[in-house]
PDB file of N, CA and C in Angstrom:
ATOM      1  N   UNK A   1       0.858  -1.185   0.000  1.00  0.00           N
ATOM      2  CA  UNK A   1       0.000   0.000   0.000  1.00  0.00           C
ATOM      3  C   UNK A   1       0.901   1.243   0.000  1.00  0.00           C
ATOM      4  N   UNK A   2       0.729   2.181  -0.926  1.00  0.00           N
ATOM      5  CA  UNK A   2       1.562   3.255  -0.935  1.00  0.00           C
ATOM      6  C   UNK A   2       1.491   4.329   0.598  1.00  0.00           C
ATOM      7  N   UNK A   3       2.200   5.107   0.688  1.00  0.00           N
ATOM      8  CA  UNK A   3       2.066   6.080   2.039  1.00  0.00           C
ATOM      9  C   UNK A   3       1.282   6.764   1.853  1.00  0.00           C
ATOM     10  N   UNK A   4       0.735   7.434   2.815  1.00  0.00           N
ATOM     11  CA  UNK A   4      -0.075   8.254   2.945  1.00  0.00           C
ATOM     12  C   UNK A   4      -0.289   9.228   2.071  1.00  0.00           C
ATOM     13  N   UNK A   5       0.728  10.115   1.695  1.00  0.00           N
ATOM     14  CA  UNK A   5       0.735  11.118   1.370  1.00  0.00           C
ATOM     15  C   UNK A   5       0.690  10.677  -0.431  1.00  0.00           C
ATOM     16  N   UNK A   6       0.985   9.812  -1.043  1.00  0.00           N
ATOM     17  CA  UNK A   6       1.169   9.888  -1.928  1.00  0.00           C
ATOM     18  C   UNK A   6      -1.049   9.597  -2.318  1.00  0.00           C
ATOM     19  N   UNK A   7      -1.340   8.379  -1.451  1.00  0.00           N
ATOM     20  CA  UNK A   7      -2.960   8.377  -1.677  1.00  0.00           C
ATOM     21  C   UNK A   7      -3.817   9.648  -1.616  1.00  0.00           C
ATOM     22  N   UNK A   8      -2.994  10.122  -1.111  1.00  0.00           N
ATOM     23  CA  UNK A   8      -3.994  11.693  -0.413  1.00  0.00           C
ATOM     24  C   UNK A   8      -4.111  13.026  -1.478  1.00  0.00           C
ATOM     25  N   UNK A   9      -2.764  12.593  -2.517  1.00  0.00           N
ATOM     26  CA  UNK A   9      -2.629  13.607  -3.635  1.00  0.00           C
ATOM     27  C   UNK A   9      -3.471  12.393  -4.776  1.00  0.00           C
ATOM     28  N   UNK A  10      -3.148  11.358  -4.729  1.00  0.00           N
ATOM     29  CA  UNK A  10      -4.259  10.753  -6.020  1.00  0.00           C
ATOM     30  C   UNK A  10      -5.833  11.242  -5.339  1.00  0.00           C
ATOM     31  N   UNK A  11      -6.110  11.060  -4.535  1.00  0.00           N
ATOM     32  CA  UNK A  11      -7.300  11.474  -4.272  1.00  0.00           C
ATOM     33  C   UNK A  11      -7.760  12.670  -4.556  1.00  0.00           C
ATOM     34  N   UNK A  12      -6.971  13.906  -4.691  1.00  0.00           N
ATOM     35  CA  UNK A  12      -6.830  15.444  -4.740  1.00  0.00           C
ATOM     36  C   UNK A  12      -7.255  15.279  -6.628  1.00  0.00           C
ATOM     37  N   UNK A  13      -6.311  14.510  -6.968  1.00  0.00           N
ATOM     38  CA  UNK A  13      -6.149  14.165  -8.279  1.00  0.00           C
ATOM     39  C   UNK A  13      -7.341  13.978  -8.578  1.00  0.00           C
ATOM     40  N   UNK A  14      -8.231  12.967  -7.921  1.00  0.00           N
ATOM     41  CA  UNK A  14      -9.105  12.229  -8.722  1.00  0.00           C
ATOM     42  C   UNK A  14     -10.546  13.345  -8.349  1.00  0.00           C
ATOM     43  N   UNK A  15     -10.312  13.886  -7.143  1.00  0.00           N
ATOM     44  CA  UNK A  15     -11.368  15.007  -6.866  1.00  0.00           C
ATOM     45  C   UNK A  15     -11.432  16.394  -7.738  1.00  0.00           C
ATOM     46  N   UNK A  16     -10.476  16.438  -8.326  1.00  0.00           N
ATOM     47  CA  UNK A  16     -10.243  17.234  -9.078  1.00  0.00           C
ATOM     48  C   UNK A  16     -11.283  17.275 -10.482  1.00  0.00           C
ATOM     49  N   UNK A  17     -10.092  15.708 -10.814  1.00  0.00           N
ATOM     50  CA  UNK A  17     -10.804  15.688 -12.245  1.00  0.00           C
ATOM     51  C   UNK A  17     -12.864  14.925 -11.910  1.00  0.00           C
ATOM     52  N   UNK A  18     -12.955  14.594 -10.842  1.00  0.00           N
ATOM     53  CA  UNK A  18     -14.466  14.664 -10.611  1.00  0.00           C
ATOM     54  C   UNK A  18     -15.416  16.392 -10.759  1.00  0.00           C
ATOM     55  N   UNK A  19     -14.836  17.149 -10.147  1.00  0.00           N
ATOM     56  CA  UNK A  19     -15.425  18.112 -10.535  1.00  0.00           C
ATOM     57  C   UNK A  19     -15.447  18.702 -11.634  1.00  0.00           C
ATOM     58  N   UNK A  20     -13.838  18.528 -12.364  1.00  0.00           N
ATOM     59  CA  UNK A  20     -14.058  19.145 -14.023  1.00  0.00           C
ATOM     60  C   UNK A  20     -14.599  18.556 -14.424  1.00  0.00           C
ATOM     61  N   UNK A  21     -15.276  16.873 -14.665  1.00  0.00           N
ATOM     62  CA  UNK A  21     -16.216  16.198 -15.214  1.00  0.00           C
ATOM     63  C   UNK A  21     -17.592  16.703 -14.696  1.00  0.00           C
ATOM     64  N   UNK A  22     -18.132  16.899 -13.925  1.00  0.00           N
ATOM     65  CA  UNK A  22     -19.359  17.476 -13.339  1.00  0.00           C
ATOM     66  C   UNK A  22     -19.699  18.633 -14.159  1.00  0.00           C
ATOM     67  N   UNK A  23     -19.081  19.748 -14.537  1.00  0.00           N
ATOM     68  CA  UNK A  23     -19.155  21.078 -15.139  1.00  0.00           C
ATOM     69  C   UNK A  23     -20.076  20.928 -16.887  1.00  0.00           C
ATOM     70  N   UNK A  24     -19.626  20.105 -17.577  1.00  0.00           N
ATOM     71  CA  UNK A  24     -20.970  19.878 -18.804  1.00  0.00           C
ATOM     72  C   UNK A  24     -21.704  19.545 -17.945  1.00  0.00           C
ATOM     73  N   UNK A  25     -22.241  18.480 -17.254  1.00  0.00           N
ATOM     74  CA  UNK A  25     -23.490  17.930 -16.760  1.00  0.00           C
ATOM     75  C   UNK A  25     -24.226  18.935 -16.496  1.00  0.00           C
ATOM     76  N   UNK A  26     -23.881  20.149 -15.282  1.00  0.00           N
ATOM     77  CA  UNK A  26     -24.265  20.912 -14.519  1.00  0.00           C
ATOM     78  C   UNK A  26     -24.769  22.245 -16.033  1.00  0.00           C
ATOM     79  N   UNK A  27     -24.027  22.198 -17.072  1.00  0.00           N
ATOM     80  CA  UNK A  27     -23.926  23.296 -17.961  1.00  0.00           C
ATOM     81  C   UNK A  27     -25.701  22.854 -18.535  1.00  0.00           C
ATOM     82  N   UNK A  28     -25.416  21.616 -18.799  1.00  0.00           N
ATOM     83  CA  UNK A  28     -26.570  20.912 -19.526  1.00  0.00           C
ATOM     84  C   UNK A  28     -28.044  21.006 -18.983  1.00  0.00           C
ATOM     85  N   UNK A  29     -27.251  20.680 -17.265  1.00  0.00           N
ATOM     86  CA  UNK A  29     -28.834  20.970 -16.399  1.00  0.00           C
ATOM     87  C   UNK A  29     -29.432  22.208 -16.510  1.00  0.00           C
ATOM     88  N   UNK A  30     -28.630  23.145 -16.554  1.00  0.00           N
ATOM     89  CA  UNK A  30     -29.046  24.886 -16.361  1.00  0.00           C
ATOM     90  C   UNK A  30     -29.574  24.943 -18.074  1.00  0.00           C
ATOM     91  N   UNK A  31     -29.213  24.846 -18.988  1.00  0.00           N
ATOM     92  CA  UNK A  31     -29.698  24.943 -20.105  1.00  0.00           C
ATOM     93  C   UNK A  31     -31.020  23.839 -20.154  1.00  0.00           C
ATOM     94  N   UNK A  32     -31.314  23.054 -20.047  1.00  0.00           N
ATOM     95  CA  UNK A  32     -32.565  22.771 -19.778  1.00  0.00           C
ATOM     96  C   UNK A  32     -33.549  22.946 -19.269  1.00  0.00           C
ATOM     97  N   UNK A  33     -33.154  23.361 -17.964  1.00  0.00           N
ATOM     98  CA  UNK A  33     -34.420  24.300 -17.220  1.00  0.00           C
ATOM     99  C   UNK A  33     -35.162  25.078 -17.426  1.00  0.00           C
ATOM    100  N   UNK A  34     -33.526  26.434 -18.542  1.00  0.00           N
ATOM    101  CA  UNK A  34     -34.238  27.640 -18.969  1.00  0.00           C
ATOM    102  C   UNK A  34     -35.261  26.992 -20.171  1.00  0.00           C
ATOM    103  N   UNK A  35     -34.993  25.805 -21.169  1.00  0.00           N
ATOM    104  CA  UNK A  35     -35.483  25.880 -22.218  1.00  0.00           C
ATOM    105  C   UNK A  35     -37.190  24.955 -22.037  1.00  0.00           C
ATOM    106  N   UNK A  36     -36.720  24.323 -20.823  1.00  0.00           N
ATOM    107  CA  UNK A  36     -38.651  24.496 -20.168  1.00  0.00           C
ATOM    108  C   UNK A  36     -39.288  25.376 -19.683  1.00  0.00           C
ATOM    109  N   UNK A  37     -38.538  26.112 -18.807  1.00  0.00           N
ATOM    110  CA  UNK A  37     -39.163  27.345 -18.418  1.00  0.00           C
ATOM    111  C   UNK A  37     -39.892  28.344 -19.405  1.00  0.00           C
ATOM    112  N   UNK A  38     -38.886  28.702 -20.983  1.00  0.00           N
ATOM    113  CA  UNK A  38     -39.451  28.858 -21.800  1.00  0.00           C
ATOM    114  C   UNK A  38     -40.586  28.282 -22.610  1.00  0.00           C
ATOM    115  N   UNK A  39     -40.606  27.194 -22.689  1.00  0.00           N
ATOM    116  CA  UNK A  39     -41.648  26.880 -23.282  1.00  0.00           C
ATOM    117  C   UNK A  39     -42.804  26.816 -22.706  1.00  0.00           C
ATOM    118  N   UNK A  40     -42.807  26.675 -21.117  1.00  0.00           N
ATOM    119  CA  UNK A  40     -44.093  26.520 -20.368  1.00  0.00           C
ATOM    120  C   UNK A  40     -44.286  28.186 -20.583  1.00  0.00           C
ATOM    121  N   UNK A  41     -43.445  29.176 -20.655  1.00  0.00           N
ATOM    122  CA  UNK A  41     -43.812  30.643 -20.504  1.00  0.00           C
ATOM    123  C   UNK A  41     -44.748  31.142 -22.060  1.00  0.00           C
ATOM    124  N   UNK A  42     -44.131  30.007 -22.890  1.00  0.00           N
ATOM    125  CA  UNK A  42     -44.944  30.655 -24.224  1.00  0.00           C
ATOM    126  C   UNK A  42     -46.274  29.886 -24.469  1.00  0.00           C
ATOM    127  N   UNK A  43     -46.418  28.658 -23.533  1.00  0.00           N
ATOM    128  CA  UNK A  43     -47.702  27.894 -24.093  1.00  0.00           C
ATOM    129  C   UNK A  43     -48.588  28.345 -22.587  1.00  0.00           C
ATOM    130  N   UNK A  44     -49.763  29.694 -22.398  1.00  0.00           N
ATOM    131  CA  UNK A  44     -50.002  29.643 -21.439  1.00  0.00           C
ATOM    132  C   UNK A  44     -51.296  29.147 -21.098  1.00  0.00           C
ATOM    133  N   UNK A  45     -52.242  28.120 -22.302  1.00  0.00           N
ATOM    134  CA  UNK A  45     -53.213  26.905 -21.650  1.00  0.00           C
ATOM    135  C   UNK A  45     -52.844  26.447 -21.100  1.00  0.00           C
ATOM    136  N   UNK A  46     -51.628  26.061 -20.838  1.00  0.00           N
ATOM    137  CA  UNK A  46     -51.112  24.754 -20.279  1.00  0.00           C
ATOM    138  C   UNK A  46     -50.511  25.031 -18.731  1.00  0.00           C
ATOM    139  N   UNK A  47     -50.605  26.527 -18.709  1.00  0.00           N
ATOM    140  CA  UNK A  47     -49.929  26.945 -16.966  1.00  0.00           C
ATOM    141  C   UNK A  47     -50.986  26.166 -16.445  1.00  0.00           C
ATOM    142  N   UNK A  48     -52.433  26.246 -16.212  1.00  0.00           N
ATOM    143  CA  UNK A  48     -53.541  25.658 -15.333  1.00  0.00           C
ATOM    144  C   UNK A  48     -54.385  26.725 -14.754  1.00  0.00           C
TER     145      UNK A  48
END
C-alpha cells in the first residue's frame, strides 16, 4: 500500500478531475431548465 501522502494527492487528483467532469453535466442541467421554463412561458393553456 503506498504512504499516505502519496494516496492523499491521487485522491486530490481524482477530486479534481471529478469536478471538471461534473461542469458539462451541470452546464446541460441549467440549459434545460431555462429551455422548459421557456416553453411553459410561451404555451399559457397549459400553466392551469
Amino acid at each position: 500500500m503506498p504512504p499516505f501522502s502519496q494516496r492523499k494527492q491521487a485522491l486530490g487528483l481524482l477530486g479534481w478531475l471529478a469536478a471538471a467532469l461534473l461542469v458539462p453535466y451541470l452546464l446541460w442541467i441549467n440549459f434545460a431548465a431555462a429551455l422548459n421554463y421557456s416553453v411553459w412561458q410561451l404555451n399559457p393553456q397549459v400553466l392551469g
